[in-house]
PDB file of N, CA and C in Angstrom:
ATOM      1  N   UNK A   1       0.835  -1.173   0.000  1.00  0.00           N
ATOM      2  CA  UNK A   1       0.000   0.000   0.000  1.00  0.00           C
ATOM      3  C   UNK A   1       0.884   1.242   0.000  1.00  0.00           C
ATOM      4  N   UNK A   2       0.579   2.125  -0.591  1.00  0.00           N
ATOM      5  CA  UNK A   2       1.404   3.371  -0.513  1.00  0.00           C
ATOM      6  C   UNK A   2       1.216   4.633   0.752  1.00  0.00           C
ATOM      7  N   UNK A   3       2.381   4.787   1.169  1.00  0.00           N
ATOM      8  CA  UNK A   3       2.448   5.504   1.802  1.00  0.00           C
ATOM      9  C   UNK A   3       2.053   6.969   1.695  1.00  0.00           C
ATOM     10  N   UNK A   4       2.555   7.549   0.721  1.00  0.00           N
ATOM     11  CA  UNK A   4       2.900   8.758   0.041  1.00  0.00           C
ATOM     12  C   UNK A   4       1.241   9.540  -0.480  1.00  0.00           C
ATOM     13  N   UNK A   5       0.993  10.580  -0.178  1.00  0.00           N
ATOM     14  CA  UNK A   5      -0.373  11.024  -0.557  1.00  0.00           C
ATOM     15  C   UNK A   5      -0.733  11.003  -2.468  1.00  0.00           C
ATOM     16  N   UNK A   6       0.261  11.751  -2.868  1.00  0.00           N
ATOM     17  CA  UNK A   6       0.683  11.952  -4.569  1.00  0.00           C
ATOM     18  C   UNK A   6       0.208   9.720  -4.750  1.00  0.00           C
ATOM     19  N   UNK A   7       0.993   9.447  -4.423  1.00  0.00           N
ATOM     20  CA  UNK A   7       1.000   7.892  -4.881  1.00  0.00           C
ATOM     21  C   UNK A   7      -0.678   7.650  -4.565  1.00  0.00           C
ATOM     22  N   UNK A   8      -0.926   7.826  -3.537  1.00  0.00           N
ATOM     23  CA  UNK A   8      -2.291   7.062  -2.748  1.00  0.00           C
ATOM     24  C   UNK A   8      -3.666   7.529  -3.988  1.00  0.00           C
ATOM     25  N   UNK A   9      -2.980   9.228  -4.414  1.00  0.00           N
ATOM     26  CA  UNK A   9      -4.039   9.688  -5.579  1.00  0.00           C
ATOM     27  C   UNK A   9      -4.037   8.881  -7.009  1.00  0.00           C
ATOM     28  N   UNK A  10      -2.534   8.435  -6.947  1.00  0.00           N
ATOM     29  CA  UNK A  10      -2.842   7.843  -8.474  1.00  0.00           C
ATOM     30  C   UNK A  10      -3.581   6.391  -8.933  1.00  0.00           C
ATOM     31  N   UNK A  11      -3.054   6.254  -7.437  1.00  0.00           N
ATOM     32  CA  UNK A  11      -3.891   4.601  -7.219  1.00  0.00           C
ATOM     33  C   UNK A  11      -5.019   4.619  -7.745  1.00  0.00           C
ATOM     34  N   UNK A  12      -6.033   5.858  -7.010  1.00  0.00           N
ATOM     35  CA  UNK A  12      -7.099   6.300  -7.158  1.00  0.00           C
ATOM     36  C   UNK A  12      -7.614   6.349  -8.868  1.00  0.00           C
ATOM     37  N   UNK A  13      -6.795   7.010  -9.439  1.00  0.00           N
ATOM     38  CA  UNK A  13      -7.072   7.712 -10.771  1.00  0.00           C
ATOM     39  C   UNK A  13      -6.996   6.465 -11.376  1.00  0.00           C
ATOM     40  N   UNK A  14      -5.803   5.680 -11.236  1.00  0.00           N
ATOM     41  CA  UNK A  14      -5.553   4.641 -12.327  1.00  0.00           C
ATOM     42  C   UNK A  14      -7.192   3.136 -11.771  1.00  0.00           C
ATOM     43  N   UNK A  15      -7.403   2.953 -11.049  1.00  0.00           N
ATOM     44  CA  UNK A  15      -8.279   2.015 -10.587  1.00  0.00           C
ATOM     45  C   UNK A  15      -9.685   2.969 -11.823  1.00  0.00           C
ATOM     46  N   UNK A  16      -9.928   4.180 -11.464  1.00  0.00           N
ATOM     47  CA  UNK A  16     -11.286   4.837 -12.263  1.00  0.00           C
ATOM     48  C   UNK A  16     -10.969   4.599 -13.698  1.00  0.00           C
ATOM     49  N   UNK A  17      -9.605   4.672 -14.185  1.00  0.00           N
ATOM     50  CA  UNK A  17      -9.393   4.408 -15.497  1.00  0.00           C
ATOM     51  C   UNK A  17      -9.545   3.290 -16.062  1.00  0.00           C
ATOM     52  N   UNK A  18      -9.087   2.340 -15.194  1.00  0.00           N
ATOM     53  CA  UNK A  18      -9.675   0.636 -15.301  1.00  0.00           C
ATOM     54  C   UNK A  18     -10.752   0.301 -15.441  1.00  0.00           C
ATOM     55  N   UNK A  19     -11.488   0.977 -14.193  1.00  0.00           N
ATOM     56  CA  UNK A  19     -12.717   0.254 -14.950  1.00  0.00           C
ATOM     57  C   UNK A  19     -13.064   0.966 -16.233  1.00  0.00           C
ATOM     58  N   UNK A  20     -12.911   2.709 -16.348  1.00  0.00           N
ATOM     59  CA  UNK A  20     -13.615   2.945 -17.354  1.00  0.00           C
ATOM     60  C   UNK A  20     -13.384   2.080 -18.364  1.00  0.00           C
ATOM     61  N   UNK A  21     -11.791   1.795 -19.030  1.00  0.00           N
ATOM     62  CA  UNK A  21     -11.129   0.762 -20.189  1.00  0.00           C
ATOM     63  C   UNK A  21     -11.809   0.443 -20.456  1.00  0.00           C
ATOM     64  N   UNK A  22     -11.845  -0.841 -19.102  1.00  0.00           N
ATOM     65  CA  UNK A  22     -12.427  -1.952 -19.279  1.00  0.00           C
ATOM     66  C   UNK A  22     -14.341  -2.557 -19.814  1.00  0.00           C
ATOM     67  N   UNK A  23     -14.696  -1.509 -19.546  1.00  0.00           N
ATOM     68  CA  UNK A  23     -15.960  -1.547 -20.528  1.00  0.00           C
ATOM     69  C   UNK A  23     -15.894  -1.700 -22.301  1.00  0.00           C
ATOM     70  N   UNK A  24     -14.635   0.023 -22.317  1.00  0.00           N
ATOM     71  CA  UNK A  24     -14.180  -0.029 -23.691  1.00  0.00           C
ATOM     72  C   UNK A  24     -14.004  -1.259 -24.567  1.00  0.00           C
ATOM     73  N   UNK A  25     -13.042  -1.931 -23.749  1.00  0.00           N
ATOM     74  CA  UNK A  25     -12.195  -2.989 -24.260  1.00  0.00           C
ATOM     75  C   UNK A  25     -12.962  -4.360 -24.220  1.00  0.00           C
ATOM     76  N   UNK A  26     -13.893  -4.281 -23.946  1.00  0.00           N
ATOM     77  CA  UNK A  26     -15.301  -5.394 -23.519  1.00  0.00           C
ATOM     78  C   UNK A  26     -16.220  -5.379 -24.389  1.00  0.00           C
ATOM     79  N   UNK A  27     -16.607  -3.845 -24.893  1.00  0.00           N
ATOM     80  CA  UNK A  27     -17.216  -3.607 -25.787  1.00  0.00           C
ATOM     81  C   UNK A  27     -16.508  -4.012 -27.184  1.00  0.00           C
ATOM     82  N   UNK A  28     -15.686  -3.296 -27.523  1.00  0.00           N
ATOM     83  CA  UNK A  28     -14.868  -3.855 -28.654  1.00  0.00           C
ATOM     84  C   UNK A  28     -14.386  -5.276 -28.839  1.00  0.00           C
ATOM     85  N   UNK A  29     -13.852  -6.222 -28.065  1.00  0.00           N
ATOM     86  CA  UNK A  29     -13.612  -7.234 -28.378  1.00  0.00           C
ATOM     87  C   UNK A  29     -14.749  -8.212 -28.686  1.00  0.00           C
ATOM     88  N   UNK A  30     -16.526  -8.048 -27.947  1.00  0.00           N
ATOM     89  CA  UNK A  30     -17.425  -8.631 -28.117  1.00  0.00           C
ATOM     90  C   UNK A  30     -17.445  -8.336 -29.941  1.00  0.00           C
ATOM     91  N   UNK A  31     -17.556  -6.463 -30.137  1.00  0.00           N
ATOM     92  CA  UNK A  31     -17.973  -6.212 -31.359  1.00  0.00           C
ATOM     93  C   UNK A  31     -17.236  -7.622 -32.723  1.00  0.00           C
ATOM     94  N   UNK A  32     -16.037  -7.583 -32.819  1.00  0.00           N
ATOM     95  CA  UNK A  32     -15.350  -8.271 -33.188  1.00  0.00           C
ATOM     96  C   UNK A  32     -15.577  -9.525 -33.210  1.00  0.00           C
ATOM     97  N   UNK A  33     -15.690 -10.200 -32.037  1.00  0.00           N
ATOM     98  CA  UNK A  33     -16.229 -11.531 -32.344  1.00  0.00           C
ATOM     99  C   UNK A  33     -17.618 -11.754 -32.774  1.00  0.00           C
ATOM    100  N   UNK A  34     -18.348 -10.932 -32.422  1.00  0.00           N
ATOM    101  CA  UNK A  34     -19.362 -10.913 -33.390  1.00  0.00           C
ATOM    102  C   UNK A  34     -19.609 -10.654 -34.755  1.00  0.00           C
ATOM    103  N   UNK A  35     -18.902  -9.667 -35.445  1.00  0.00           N
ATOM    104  CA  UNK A  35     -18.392  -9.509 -36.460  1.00  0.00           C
ATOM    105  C   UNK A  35     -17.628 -10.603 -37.782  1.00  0.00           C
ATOM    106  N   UNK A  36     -16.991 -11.617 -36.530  1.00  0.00           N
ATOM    107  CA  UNK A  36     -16.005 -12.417 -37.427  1.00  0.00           C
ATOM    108  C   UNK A  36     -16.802 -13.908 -37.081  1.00  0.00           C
ATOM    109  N   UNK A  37     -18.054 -14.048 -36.374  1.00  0.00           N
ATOM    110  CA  UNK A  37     -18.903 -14.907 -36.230  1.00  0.00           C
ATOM    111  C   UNK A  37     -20.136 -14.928 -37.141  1.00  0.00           C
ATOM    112  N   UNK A  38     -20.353 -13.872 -37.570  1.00  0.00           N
ATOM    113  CA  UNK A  38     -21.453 -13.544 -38.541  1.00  0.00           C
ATOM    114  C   UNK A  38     -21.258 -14.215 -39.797  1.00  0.00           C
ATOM    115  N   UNK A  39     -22.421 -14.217 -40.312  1.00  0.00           N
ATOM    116  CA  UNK A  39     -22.697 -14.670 -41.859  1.00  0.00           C
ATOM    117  C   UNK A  39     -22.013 -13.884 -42.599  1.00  0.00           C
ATOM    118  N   UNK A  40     -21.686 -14.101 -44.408  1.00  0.00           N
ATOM    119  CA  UNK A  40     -20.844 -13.154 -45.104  1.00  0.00           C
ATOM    120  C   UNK A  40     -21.957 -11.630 -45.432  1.00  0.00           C
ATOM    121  N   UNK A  41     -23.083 -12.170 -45.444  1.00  0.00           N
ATOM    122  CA  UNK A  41     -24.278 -10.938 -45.543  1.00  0.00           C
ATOM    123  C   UNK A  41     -23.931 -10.085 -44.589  1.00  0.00           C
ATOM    124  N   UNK A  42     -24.312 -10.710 -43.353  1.00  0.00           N
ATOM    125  CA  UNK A  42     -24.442  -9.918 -41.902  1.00  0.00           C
ATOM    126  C   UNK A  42     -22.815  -8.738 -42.126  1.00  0.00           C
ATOM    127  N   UNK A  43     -21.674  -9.893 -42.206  1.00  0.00           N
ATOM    128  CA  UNK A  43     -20.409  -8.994 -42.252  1.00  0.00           C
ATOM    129  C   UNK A  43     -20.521  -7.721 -43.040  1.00  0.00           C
ATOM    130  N   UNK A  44     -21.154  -7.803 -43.953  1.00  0.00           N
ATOM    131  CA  UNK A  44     -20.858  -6.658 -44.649  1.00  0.00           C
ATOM    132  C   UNK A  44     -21.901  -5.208 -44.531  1.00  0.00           C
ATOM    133  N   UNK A  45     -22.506  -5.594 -43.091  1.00  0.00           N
ATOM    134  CA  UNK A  45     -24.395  -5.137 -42.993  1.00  0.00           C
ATOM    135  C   UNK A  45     -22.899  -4.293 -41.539  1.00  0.00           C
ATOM    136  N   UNK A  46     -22.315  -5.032 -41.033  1.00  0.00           N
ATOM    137  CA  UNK A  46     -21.490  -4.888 -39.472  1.00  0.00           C
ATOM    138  C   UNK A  46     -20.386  -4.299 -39.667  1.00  0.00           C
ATOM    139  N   UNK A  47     -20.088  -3.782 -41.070  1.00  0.00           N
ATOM    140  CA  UNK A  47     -18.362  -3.812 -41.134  1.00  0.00           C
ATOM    141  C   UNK A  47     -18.237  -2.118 -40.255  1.00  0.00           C
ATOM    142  N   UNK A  48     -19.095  -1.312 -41.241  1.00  0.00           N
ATOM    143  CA  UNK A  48     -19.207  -0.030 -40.600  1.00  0.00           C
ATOM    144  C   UNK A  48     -19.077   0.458 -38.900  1.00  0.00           C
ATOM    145  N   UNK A  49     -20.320  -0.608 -38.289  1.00  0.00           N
ATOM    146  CA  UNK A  49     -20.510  -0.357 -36.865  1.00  0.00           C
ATOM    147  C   UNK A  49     -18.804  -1.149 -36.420  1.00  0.00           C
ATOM    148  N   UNK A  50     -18.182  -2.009 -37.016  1.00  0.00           N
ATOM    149  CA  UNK A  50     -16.943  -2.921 -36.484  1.00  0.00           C
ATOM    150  C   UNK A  50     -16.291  -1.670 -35.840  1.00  0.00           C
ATOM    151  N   UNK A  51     -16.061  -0.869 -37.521  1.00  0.00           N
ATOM    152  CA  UNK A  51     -14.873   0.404 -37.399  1.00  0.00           C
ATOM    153  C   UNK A  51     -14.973   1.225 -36.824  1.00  0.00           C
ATOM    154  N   UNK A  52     -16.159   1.540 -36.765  1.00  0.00           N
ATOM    155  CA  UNK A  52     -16.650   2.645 -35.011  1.00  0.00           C
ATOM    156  C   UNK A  52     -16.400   2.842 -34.055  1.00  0.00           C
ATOM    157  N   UNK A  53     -16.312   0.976 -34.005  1.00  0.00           N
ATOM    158  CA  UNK A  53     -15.944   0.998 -32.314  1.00  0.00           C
ATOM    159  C   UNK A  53     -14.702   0.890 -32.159  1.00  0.00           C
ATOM    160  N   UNK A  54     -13.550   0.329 -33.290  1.00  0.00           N
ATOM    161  CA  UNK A  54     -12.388   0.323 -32.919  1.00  0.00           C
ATOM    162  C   UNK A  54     -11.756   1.705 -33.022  1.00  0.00           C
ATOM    163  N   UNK A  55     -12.563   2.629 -33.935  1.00  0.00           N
ATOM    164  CA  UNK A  55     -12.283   4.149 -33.598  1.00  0.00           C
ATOM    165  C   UNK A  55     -12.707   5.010 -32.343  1.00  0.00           C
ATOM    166  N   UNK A  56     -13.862   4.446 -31.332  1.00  0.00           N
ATOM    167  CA  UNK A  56     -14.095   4.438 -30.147  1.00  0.00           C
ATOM    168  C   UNK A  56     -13.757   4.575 -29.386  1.00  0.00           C
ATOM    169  N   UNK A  57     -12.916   3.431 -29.518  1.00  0.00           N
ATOM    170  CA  UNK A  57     -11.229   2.718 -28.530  1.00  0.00           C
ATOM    171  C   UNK A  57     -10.079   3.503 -28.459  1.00  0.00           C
ATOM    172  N   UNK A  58      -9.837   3.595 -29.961  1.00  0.00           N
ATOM    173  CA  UNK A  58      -8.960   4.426 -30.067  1.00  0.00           C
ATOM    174  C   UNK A  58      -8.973   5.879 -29.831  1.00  0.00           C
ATOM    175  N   UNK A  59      -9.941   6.479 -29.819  1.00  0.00           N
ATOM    176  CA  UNK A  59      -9.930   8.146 -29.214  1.00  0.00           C
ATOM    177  C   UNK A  59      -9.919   8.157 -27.718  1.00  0.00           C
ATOM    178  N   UNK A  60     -10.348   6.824 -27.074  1.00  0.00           N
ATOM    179  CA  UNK A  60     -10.274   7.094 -25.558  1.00  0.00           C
ATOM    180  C   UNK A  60      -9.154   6.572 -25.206  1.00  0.00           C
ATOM    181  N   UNK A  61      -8.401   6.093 -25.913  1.00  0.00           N
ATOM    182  CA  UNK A  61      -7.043   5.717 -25.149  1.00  0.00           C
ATOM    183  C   UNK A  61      -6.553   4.305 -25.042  1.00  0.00           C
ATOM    184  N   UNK A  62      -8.111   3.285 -25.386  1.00  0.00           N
ATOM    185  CA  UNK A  62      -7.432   1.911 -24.110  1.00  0.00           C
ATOM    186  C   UNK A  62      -6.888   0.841 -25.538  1.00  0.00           C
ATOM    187  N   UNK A  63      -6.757   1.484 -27.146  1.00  0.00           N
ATOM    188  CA  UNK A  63      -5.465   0.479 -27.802  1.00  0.00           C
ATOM    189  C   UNK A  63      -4.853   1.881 -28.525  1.00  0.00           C
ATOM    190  N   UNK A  64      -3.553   1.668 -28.615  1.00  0.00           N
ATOM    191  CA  UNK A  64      -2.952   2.285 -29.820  1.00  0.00           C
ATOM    192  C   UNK A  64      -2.972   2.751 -31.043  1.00  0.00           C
ATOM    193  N   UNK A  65      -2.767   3.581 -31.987  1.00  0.00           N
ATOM    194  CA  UNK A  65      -3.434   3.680 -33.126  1.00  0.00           C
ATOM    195  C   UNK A  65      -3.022   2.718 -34.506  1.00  0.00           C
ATOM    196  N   UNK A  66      -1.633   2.055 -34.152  1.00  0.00           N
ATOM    197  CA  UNK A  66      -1.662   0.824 -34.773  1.00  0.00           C
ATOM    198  C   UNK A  66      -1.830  -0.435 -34.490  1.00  0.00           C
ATOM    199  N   UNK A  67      -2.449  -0.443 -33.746  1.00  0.00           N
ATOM    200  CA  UNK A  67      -3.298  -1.214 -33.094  1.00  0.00           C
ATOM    201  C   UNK A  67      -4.937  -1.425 -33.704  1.00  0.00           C
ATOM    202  N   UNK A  68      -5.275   0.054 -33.649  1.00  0.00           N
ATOM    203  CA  UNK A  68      -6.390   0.632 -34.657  1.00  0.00           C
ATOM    204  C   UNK A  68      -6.503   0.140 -35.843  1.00  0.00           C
ATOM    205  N   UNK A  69      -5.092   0.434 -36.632  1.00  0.00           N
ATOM    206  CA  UNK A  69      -5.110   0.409 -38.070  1.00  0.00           C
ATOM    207  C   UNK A  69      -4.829  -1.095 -38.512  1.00  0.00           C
ATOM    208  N   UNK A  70      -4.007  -2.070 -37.577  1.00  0.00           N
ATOM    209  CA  UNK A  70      -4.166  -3.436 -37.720  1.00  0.00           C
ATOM    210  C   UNK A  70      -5.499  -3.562 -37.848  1.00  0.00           C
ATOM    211  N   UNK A  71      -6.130  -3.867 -36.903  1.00  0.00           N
ATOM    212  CA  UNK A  71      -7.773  -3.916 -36.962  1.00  0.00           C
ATOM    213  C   UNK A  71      -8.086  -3.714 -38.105  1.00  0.00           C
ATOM    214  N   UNK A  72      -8.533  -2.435 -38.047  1.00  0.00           N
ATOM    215  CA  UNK A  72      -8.850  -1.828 -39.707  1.00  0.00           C
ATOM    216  C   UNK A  72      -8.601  -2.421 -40.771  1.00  0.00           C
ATOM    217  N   UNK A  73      -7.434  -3.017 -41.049  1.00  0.00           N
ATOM    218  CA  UNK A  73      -6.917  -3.185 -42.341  1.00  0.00           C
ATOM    219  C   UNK A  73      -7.562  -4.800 -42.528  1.00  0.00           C
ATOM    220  N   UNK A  74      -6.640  -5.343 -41.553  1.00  0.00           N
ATOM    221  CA  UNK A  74      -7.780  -6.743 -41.563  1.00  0.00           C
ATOM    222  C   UNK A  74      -9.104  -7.274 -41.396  1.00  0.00           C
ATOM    223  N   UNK A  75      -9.786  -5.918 -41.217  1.00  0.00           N
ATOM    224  CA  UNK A  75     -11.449  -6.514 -41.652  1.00  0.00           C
ATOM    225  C   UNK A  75     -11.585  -5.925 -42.778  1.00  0.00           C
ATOM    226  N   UNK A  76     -10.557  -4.636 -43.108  1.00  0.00           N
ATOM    227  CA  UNK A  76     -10.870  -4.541 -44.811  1.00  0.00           C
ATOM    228  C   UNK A  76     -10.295  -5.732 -45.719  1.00  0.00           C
ATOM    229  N   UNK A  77      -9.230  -6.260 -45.487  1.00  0.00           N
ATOM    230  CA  UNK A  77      -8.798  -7.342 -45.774  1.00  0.00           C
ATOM    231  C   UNK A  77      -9.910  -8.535 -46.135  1.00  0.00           C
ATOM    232  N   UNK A  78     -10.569  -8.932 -44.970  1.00  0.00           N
ATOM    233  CA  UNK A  78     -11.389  -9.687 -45.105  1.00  0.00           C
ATOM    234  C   UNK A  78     -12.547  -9.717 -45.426  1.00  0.00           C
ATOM    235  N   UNK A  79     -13.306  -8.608 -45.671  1.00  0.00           N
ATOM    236  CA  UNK A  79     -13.942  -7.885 -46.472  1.00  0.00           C
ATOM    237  C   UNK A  79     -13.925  -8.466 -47.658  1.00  0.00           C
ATOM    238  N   UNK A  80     -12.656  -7.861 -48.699  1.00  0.00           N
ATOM    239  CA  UNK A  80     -12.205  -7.626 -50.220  1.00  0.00           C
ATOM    240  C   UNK A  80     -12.328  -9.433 -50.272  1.00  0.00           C
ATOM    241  N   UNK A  81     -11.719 -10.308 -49.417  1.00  0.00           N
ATOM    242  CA  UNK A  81     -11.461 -11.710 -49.530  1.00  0.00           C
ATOM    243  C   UNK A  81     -13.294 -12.392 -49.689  1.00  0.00           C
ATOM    244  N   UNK A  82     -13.742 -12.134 -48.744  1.00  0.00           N
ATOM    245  CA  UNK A  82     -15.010 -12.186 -49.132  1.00  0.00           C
ATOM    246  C   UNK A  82     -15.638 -11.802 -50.334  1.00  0.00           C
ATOM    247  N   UNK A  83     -15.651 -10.647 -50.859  1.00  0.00           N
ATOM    248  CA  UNK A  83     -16.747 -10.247 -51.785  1.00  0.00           C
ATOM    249  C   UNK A  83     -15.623 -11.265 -53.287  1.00  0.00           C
ATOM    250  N   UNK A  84     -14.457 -10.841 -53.059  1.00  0.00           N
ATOM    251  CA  UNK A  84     -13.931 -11.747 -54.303  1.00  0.00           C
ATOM    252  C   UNK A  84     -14.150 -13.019 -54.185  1.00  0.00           C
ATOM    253  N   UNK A  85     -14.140 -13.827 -53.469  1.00  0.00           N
ATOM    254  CA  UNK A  85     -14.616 -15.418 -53.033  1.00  0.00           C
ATOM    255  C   UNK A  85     -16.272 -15.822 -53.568  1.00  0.00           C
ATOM    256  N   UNK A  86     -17.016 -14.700 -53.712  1.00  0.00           N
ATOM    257  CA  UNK A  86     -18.347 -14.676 -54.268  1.00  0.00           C
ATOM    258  C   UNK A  86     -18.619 -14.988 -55.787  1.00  0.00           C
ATOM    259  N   UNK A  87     -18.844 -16.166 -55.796  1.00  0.00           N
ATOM    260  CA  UNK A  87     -19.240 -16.289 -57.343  1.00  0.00           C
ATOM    261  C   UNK A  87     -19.779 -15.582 -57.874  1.00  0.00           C
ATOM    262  N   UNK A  88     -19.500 -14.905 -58.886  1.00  0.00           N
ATOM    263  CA  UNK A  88     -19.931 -13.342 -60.224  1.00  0.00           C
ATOM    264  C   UNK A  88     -21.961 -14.910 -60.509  1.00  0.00           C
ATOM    265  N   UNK A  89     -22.799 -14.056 -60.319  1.00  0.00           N
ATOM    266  CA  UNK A  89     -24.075 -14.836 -60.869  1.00  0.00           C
ATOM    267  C   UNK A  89     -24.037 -15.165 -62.114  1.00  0.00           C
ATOM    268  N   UNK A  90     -24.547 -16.027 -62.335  1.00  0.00           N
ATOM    269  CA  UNK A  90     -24.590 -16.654 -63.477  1.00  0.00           C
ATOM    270  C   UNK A  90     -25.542 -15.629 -64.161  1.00  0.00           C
ATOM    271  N   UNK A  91     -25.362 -15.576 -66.033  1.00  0.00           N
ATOM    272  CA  UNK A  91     -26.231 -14.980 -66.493  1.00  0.00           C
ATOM    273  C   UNK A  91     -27.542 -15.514 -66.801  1.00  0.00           C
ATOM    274  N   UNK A  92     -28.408 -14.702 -67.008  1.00  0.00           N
ATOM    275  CA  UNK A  92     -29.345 -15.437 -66.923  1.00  0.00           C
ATOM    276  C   UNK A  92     -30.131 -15.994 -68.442  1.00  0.00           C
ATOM    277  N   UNK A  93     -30.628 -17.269 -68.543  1.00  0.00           N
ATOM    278  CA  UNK A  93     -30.673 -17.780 -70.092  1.00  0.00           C
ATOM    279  C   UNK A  93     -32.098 -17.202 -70.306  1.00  0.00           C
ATOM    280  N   UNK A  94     -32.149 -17.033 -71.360  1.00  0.00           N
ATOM    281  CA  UNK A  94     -32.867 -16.031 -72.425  1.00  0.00           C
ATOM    282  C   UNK A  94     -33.855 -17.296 -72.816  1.00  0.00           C
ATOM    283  N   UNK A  95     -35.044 -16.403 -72.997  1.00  0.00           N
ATOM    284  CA  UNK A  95     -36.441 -17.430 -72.676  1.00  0.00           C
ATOM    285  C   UNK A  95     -36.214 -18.142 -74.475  1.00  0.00           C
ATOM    286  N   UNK A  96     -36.510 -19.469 -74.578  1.00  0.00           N
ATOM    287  CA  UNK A  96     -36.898 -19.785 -76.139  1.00  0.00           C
ATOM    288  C   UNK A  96     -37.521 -19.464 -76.668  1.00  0.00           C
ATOM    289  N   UNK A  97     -36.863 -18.753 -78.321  1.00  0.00           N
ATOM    290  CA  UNK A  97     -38.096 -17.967 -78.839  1.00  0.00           C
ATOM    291  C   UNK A  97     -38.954 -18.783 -79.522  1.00  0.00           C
ATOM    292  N   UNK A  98     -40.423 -18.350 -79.287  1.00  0.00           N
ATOM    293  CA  UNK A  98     -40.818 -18.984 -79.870  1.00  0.00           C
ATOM    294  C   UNK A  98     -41.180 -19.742 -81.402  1.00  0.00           C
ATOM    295  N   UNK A  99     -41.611 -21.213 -81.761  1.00  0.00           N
ATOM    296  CA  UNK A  99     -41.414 -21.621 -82.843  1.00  0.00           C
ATOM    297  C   UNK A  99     -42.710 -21.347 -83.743  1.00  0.00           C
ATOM    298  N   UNK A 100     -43.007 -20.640 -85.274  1.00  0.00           N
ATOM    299  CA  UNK A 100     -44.369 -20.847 -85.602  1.00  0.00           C
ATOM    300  C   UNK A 100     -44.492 -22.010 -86.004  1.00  0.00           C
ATOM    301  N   UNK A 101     -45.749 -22.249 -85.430  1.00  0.00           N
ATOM    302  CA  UNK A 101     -46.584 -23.467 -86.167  1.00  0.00           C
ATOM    303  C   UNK A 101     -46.921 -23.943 -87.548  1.00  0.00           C
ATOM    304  N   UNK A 102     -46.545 -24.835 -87.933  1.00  0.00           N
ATOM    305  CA  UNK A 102     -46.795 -24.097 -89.236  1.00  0.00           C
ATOM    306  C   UNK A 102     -47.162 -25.913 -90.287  1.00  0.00           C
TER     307      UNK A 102
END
């Protein structure tokens, strides 16, 4: 335990910062696994809200900003891997014209 008043305050400060984080960082890591648990539809319905929150995170402090941009890059990453992995639809066949009777 600290003796020192200065010390006894930071204890203080750093414990309020914890928990605040720790919501942060609770919130974001759920987002994510939810994100990378989803269907390829859903992913691309979630990608937006993903980046929000890891921009969230990142303005309050509790990851780094390349930390951020890892993130970032690899759900754009996986993103682009997705939509290219999507078979282009088939075209569609053109009705038979019809034959006269004749």
């Amino acid at each position: 335990m600290a003796n020192i008043q200065s010390a006894e305050k930071r204890m203080r400060q750093t414990a309020r910062r914890q928990k605040r984080n720790r919501g942060v960082r609770t919130r974001l890591r759920s987002t994510l696994k939810t994100y990378r648990s989803a269907s390829e539809k859903d992913q691309s319905q979630m990608i937006g809200a993903t980046v929000s929150e890891i921009d969230r995170a990142l303005k309050k402090g509790v990851i780094h900003r390349n930390a951020a941009a890892r993130y970032k890059s690899r759900l754009a990453r996986n993103a682009q891997a997705t939509k290219a992995s999507k078979p282009a639809a088939a075209p569609k066949a053109k009705p038979a014209s019809k034959a006269s009777k004749g």
